[in-house]
C-alpha atoms as a PDB file:
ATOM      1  CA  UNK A   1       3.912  -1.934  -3.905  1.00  0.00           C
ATOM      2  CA  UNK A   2       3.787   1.787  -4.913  1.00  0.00           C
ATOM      3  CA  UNK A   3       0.690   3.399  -6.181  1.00  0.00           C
ATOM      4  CA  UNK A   4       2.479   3.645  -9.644  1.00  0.00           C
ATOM      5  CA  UNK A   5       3.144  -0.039  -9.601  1.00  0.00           C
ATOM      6  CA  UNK A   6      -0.009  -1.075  -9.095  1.00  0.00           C
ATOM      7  CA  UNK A   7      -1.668   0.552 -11.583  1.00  0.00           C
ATOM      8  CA  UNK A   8       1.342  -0.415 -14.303  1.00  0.00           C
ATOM      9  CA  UNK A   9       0.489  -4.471 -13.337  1.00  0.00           C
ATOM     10  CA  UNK A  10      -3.178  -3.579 -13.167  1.00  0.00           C
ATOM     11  CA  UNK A  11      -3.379  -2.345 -17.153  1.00  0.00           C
ATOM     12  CA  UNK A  12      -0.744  -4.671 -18.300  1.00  0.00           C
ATOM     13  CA  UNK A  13      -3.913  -7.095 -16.967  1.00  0.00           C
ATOM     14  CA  UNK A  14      -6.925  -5.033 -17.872  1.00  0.00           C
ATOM     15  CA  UNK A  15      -9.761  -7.882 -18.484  1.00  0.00           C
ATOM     16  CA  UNK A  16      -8.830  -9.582 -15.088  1.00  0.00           C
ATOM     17  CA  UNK A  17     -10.034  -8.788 -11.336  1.00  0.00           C
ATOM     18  CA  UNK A  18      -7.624  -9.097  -8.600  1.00  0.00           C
ATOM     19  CA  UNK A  19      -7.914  -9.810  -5.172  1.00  0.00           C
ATOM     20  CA  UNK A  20      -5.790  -8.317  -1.961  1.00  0.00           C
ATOM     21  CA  UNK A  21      -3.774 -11.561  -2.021  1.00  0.00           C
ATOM     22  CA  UNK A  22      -3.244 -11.726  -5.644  1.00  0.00           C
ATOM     23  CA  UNK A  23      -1.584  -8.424  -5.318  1.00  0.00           C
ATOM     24  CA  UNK A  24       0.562  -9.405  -2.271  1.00  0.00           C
ATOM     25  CA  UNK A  25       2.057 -12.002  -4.226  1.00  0.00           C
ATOM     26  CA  UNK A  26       3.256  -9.678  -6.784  1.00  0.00           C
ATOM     27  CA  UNK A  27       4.453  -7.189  -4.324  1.00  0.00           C
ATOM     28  CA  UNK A  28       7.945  -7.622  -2.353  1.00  0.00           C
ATOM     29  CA  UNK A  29       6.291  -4.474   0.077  1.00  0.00           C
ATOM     30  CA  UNK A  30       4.566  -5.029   2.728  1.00  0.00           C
ATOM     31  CA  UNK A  31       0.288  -5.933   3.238  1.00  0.00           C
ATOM     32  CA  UNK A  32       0.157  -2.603   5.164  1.00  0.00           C
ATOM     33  CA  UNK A  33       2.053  -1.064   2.562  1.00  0.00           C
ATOM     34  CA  UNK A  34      -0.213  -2.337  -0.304  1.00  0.00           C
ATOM     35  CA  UNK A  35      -3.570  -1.447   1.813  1.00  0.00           C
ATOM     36  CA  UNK A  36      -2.683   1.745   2.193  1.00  0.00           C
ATOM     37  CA  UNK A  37      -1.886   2.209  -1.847  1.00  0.00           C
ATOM     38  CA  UNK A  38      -5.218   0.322  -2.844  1.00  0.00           C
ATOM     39  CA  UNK A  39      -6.957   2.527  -0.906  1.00  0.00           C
ATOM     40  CA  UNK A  40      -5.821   5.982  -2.012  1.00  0.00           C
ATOM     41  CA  UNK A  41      -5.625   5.030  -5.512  1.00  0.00           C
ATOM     42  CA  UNK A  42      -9.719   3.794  -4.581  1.00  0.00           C
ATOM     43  CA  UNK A  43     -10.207   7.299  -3.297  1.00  0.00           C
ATOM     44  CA  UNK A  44      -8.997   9.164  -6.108  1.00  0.00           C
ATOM     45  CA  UNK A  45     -10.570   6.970  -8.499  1.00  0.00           C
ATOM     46  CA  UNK A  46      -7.759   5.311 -10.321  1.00  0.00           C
ATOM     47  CA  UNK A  47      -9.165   1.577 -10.424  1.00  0.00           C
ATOM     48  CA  UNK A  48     -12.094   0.166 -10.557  1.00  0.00           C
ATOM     49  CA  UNK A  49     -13.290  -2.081  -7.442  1.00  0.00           C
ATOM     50  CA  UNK A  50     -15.934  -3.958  -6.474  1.00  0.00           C
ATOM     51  CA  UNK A  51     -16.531  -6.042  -3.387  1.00  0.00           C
ATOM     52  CA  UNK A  52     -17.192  -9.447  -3.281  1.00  0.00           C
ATOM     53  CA  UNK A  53     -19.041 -12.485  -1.133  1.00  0.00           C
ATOM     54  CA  UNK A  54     -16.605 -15.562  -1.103  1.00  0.00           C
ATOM     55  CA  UNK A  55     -17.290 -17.800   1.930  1.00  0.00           C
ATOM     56  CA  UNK A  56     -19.218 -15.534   3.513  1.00  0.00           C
ATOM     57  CA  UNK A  57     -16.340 -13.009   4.064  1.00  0.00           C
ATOM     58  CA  UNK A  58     -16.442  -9.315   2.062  1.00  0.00           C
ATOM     59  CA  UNK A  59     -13.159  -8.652  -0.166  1.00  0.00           C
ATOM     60  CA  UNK A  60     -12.739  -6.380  -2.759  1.00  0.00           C
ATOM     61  CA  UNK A  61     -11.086  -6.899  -6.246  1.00  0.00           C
ATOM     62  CA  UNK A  62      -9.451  -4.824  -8.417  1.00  0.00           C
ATOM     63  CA  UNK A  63      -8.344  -4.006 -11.987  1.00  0.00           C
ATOM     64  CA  UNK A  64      -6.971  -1.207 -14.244  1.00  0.00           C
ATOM     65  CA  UNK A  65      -9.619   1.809 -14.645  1.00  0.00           C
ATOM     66  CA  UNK A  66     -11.509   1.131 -18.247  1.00  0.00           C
ATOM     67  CA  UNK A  67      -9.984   3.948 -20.760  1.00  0.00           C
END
């Protein structure tokens, strides 16, 4: 999933959080390929994150960058 794609699902969403494996689902690229994207789009500030406890593992969710 390109950078570009990602943010286009993320704001047709823009109330709701996603996690990594959400956003696998909806991608035909790879998991490397999408950890890469979430990343640099993190970086630059694009989306909003967060990190989260579930089962005592840390993940991070996402969702479109508040306008």
């Amino acid at each position: 999933m390109s950078q570009a794609e990602i943010v286009k699902f993320l704001e047709k969403h823009p109330d709701k959080w996603f996690n990594y494996k959400e956003l696998s689902e909806e991608s035909i690229y790879s998991r490397s390929s999408l950890s890469v994207s979430l990343r640099k789009l993190r970086n630059w500030h694009l989306i909003d994150y967060k990190e989260e406890i579930v089962n005592g593992y840390r993940i991070y969710v996402y969702k479109a960058k508040a306008k």
